[in-house]
C-alpha atoms as a PDB file:
ATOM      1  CA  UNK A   1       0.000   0.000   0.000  1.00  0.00           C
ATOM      2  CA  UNK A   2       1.250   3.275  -1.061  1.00  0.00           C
ATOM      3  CA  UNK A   3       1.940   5.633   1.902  1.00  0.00           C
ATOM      4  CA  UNK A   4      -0.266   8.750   2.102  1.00  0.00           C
ATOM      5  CA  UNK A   5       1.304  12.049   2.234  1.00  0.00           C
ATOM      6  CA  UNK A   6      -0.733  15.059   3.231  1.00  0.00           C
ATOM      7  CA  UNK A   7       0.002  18.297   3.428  1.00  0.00           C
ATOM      8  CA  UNK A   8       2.066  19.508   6.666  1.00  0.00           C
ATOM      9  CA  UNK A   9      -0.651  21.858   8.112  1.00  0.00           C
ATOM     10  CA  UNK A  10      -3.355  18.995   7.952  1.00  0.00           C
ATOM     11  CA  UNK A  11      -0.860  16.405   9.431  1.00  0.00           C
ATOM     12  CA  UNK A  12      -0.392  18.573  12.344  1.00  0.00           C
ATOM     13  CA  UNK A  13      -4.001  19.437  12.923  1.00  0.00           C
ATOM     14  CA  UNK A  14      -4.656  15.343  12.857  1.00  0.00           C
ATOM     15  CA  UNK A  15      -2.125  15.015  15.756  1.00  0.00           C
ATOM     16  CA  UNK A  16      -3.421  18.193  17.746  1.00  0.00           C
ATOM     17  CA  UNK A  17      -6.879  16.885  17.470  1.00  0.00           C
ATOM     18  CA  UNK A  18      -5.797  13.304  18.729  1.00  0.00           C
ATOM     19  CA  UNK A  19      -4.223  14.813  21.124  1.00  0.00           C
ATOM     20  CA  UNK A  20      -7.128  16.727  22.300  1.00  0.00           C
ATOM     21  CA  UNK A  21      -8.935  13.547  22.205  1.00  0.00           C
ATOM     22  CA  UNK A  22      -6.566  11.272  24.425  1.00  0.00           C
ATOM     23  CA  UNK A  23      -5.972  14.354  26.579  1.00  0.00           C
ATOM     24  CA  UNK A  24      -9.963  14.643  27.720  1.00  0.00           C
ATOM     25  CA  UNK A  25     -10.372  10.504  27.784  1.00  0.00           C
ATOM     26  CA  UNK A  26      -6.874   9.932  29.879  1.00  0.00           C
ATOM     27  CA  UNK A  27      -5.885  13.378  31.072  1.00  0.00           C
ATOM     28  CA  UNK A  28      -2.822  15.125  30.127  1.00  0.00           C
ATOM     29  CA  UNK A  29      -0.372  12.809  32.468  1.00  0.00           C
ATOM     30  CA  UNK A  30      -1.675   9.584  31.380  1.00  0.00           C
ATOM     31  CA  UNK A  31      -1.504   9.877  27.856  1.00  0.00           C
ATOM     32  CA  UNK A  32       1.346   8.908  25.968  1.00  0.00           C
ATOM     33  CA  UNK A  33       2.929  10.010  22.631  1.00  0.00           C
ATOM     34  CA  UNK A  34       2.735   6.074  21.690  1.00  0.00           C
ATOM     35  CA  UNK A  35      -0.742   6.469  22.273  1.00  0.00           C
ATOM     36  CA  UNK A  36      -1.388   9.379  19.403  1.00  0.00           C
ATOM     37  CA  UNK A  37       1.252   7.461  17.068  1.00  0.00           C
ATOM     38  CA  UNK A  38      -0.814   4.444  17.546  1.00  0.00           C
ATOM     39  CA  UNK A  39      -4.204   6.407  17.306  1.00  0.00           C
ATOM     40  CA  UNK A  40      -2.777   7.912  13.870  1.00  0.00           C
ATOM     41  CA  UNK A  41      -0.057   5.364  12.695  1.00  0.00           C
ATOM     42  CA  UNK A  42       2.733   7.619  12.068  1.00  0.00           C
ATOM     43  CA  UNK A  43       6.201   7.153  13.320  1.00  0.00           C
ATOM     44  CA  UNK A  44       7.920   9.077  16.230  1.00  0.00           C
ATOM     45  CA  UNK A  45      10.198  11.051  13.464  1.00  0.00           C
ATOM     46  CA  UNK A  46       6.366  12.177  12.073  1.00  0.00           C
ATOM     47  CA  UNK A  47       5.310  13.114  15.463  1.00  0.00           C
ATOM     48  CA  UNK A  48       8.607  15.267  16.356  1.00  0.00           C
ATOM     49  CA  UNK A  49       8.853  16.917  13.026  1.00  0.00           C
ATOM     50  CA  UNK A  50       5.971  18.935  14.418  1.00  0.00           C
ATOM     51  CA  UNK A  51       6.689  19.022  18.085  1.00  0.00           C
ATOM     52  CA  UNK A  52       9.479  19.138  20.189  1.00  0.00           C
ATOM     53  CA  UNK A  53       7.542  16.893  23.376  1.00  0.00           C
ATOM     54  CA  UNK A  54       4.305  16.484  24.601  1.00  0.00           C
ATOM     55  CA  UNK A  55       4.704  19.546  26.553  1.00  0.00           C
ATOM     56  CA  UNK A  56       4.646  21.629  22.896  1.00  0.00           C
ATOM     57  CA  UNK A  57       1.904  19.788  22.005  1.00  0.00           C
ATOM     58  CA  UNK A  58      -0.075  20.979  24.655  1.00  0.00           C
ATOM     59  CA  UNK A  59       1.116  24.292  23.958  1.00  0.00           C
ATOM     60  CA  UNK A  60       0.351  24.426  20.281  1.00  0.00           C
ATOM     61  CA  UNK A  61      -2.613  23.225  21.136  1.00  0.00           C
ATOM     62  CA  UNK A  62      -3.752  25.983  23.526  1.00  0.00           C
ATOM     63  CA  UNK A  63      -2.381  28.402  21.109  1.00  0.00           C
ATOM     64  CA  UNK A  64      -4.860  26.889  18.499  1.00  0.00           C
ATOM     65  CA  UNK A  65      -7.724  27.486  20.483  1.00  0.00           C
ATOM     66  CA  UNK A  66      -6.990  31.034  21.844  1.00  0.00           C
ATOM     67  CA  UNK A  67      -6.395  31.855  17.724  1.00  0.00           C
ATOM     68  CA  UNK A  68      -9.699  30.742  16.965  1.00  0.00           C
ATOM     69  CA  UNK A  69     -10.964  32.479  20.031  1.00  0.00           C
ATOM     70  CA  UNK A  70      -9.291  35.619  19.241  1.00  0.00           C
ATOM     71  CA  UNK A  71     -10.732  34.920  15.213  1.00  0.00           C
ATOM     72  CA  UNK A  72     -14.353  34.463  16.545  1.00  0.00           C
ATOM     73  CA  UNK A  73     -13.682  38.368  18.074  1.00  0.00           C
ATOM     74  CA  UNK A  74     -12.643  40.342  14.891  1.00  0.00           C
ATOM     75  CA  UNK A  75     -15.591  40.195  13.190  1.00  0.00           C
ATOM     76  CA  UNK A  76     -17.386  42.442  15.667  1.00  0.00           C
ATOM     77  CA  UNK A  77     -14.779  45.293  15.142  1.00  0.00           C
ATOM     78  CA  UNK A  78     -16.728  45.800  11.558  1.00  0.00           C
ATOM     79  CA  UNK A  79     -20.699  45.600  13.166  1.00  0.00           C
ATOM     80  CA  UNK A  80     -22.759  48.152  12.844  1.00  0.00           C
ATOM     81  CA  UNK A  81     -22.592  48.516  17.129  1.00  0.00           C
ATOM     82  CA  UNK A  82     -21.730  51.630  19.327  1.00  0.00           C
ATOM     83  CA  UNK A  83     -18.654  50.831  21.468  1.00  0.00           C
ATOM     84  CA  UNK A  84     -20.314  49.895  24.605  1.00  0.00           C
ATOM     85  CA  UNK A  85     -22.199  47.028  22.329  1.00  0.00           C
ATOM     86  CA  UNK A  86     -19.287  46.118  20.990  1.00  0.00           C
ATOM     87  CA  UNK A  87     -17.548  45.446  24.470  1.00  0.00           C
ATOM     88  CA  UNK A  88     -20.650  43.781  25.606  1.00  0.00           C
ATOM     89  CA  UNK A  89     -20.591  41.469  22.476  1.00  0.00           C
ATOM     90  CA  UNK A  90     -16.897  40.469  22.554  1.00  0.00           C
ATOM     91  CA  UNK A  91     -17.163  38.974  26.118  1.00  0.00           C
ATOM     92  CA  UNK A  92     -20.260  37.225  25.075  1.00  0.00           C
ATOM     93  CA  UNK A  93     -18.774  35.663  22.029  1.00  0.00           C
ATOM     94  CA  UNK A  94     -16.200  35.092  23.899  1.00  0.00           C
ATOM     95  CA  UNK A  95     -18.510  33.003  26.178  1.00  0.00           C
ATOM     96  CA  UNK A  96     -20.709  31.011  23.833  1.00  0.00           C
ATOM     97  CA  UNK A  97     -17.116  30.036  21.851  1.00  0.00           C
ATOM     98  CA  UNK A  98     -16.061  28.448  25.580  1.00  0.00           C
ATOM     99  CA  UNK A  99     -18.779  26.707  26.061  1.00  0.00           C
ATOM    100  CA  UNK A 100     -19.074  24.966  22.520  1.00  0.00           C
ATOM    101  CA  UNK A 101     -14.948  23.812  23.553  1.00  0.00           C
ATOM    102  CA  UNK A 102     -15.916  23.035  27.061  1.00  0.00           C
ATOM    103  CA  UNK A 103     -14.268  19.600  27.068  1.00  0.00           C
ATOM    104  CA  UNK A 104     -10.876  21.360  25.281  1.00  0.00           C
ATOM    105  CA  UNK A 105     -11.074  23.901  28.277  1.00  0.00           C
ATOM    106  CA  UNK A 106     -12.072  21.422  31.381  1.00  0.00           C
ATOM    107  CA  UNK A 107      -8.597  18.873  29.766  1.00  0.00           C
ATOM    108  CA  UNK A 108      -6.592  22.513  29.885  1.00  0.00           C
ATOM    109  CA  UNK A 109      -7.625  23.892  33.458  1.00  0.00           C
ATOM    110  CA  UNK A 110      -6.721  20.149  34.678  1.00  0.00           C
ATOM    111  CA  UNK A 111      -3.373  20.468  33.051  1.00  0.00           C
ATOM    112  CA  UNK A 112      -2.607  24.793  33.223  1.00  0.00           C
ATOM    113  CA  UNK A 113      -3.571  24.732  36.851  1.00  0.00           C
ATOM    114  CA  UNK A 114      -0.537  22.451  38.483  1.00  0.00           C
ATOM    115  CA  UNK A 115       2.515  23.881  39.953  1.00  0.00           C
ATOM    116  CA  UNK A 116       4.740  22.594  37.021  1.00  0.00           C
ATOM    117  CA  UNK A 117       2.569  24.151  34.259  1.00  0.00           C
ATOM    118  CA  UNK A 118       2.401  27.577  35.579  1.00  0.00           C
ATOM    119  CA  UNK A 119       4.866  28.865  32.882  1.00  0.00           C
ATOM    120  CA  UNK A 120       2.159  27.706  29.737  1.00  0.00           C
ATOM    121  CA  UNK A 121      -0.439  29.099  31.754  1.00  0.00           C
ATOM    122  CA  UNK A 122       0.877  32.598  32.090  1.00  0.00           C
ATOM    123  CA  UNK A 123       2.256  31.759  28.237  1.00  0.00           C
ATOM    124  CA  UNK A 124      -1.475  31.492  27.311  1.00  0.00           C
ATOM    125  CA  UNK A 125      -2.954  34.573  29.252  1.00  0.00           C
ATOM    126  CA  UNK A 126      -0.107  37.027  27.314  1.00  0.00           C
ATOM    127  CA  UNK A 127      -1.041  35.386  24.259  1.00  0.00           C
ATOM    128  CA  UNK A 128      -4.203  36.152  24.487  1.00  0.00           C
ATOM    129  CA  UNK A 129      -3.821  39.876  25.821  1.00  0.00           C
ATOM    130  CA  UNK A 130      -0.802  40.097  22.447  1.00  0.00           C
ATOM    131  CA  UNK A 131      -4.166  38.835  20.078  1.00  0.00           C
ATOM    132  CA  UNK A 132      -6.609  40.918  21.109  1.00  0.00           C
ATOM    133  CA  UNK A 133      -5.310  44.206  22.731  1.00  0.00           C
ATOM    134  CA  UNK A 134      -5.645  45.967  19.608  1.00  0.00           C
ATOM    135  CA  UNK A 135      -8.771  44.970  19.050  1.00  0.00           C
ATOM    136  CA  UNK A 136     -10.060  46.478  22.635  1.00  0.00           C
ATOM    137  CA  UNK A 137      -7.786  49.685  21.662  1.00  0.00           C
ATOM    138  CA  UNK A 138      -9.805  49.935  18.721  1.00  0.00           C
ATOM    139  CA  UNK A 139     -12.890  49.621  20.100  1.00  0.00           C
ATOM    140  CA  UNK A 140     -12.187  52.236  23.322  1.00  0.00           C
ATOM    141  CA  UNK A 141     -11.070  54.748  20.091  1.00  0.00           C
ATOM    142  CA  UNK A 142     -14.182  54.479  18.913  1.00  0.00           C
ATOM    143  CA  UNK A 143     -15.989  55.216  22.518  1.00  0.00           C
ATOM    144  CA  UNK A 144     -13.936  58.019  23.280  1.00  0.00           C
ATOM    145  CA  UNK A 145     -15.173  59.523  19.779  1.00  0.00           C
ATOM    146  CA  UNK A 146     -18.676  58.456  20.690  1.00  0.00           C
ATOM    147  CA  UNK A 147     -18.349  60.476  23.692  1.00  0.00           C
ATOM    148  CA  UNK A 148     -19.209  56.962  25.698  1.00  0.00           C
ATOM    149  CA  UNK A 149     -15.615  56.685  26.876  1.00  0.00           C
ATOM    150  CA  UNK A 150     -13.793  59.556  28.538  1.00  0.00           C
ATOM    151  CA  UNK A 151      -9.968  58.391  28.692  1.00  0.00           C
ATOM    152  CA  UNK A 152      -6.482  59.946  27.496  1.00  0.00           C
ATOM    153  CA  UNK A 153      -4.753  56.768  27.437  1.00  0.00           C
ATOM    154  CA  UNK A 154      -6.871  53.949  24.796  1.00  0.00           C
ATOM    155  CA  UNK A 155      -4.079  51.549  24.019  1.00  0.00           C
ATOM    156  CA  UNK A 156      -2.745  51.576  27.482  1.00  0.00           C
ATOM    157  CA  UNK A 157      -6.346  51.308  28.893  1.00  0.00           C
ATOM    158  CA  UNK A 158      -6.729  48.442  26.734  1.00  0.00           C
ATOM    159  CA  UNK A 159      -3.573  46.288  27.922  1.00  0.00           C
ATOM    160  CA  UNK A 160      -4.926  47.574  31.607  1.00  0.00           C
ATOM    161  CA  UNK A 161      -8.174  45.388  30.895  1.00  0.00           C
ATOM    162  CA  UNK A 162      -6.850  42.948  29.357  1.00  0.00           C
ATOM    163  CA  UNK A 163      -4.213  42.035  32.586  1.00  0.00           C
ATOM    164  CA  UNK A 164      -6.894  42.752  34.849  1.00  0.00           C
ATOM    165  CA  UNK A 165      -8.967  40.401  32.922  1.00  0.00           C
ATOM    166  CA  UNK A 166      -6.948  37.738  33.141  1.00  0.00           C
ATOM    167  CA  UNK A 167      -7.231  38.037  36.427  1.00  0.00           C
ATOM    168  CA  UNK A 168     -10.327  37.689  36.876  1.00  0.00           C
ATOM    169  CA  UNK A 169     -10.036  34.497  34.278  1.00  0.00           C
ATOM    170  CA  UNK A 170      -7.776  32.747  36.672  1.00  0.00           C
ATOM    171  CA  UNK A 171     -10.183  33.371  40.137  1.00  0.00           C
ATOM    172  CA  UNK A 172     -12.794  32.227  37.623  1.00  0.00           C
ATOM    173  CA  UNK A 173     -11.075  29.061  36.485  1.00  0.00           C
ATOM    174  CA  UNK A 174      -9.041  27.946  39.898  1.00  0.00           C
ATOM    175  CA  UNK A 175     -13.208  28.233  40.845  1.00  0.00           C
ATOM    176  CA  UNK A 176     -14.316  25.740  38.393  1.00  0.00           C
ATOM    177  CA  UNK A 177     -11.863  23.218  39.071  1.00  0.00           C
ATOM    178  CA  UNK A 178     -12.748  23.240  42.756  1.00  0.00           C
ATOM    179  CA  UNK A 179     -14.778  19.333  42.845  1.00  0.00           C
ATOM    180  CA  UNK A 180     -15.429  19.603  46.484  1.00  0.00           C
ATOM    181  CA  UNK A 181     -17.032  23.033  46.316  1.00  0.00           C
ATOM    182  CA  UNK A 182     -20.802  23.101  45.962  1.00  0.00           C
ATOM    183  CA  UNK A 183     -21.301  24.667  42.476  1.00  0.00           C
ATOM    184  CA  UNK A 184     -24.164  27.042  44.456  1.00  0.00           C
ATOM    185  CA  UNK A 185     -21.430  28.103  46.085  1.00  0.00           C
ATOM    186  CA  UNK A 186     -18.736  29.009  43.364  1.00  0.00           C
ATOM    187  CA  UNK A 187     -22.022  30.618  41.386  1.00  0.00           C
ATOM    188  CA  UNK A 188     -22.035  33.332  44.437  1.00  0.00           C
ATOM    189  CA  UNK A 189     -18.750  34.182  44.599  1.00  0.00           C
ATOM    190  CA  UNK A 190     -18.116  34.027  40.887  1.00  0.00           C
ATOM    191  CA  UNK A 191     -21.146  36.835  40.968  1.00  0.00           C
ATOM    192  CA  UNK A 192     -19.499  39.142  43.185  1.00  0.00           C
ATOM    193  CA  UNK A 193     -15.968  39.022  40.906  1.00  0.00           C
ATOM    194  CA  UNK A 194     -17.750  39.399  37.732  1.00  0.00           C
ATOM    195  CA  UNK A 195     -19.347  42.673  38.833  1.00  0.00           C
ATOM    196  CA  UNK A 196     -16.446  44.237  40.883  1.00  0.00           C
ATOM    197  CA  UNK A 197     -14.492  43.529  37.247  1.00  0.00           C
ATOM    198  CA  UNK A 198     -17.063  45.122  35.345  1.00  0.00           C
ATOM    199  CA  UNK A 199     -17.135  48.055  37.418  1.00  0.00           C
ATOM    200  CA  UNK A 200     -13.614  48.046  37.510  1.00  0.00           C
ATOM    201  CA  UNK A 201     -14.049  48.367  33.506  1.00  0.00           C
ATOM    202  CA  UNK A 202     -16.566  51.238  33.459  1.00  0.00           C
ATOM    203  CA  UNK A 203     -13.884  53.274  35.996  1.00  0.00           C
ATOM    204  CA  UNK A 204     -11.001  52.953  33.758  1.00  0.00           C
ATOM    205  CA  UNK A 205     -12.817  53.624  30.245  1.00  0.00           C
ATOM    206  CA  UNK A 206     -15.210  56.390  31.817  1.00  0.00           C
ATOM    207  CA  UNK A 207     -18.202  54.797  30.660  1.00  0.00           C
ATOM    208  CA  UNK A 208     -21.801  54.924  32.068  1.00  0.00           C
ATOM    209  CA  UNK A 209     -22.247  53.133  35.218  1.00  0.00           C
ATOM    210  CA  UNK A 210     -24.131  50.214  34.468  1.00  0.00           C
ATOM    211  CA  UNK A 211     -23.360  49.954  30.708  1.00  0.00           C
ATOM    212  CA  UNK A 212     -21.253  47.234  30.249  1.00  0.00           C
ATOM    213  CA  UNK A 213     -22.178  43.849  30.453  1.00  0.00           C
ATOM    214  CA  UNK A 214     -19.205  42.072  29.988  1.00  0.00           C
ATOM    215  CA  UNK A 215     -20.349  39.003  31.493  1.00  0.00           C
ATOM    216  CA  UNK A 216     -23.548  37.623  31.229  1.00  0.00           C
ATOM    217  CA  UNK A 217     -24.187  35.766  34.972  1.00  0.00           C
ATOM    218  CA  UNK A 218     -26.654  33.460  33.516  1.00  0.00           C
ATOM    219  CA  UNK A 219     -24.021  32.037  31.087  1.00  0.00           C
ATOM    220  CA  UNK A 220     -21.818  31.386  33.994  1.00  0.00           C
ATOM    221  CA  UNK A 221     -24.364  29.264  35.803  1.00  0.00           C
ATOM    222  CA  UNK A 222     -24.798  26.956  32.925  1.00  0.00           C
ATOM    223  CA  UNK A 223     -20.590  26.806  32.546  1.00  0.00           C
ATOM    224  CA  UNK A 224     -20.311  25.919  36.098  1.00  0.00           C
ATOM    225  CA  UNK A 225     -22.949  22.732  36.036  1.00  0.00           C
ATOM    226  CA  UNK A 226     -21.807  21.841  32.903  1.00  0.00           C
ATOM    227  CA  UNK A 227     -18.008  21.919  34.398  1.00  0.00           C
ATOM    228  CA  UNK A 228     -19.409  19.602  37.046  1.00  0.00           C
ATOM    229  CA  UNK A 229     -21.052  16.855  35.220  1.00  0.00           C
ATOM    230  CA  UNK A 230     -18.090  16.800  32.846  1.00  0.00           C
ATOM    231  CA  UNK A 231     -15.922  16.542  35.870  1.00  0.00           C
ATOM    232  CA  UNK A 232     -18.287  13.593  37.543  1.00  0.00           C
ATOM    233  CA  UNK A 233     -18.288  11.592  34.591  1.00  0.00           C
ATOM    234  CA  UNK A 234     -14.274  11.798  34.002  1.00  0.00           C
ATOM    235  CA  UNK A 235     -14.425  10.589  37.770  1.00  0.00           C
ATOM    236  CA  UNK A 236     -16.433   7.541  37.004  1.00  0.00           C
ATOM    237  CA  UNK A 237     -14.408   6.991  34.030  1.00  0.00           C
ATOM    238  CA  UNK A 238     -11.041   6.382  36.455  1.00  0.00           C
END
């Protein structure tokens, strides 16, 4: 049988997605390179050509996801929206596109949140604030011409957010992977955080108290149950 060659950028998208897949079934220590050769039948040289260890595969991986995050967010820049919609819409994009890769996430908050992957994790939050400061710059130019913005410093406001932001992402997600908590209980304290950050937000742009809705609480709910039963049923699993 003749061997099939494909094109590099499909090959390594075959071995990120089996990767993703062994990663949620076994968890990121229990799954082996063997096991994505196997799943794939390529040879070790294949697999290495691509990445340097499983370590970089994780990483490429989260930098996959976090591109098509940040992709899912430019569109918005060109709406029809005032500034303040705009805002609101980007965190709520940014919501509904976590919750369709909820078993990506729960594999990477299992695997970003132990001692000896603190260096990827604070590798993914700058990558994300390097994608998509610009875009929040943009949009805070727009709401200071508005007049819905009142600040002398946009692209520095923007980074601002963004750190803060992240943040508030790691409370949020430290939170989630709590299994002993009652999810009630991480619900109410998750509500708190979410509005002290969006007032936080409103300060530092000058906008209308009230306005921005960067997180919708409702969404959060459904995140947090649905973190739990994903959770449960990798426990049974084991």
């Amino acid at each position: 049988m003749a061997r099939i060659v494909k094109k590099p950028e499909v090959r390594k998208n075959e071995i990120l997605d089996a990767a993703r897949k062994f990663f949620f079934q076994k968890g990121y220590e229990k799954t082996t390179i063997q096991d994505i050769l196997d799943e794939l039948g390529i040879a070790k040289g294949t697999f290495y050509y691509y990445f340097t260890s499983k370590l970089d595969l994780l990483d490429k991986l989260v930098d996959r996801t976090t591109s098509e995050i940040s992709a899912s967010l430019k569109p918005i820049l060109k709406m029809e929206m005032n500034a303040i919609e705009k805002f609101n819409k980007i965190f709520q994009t940014a919501t509904i596109v976590k919750m369709q890769k909820i078993d990506v996430l729960l594999v990477m908050l299992k695997v970003m949140f132990t001692d000896e992957n603190t260096i990827i994790r604070v590798k993914m939050y700058r990558r994300m604030v390097e994608k998509n400061k610009i875009l929040y710059s943009s949009i805070i130019k727009q709401g200071i011409k508005e007049g819905v913005f009142n600040t002398s410093y946009p692209d520095d406001a923007a980074e601002l957010l963004m750190q803060i932001g992240t943040g508030l992402n790691e409370t949020i997600c430290k939170l989630l992977i709590q299994q002993n908590e009652d999810p009630d209980d991480i619900i109410q304290v998750l509500t708190s955080k979410i509005k002290l950050y969006q007032d936080a937000m409103e300060r530092i742009l000058g906008a209308p108290q009230g306005s921005l809705r960067v997180y919708i609480l409702e969404d959060y709910e459904e995140m947090v149950k649905l973190f739990y039963k994903k959770l449960q049923g990798n426990e049974k699993k084991m």
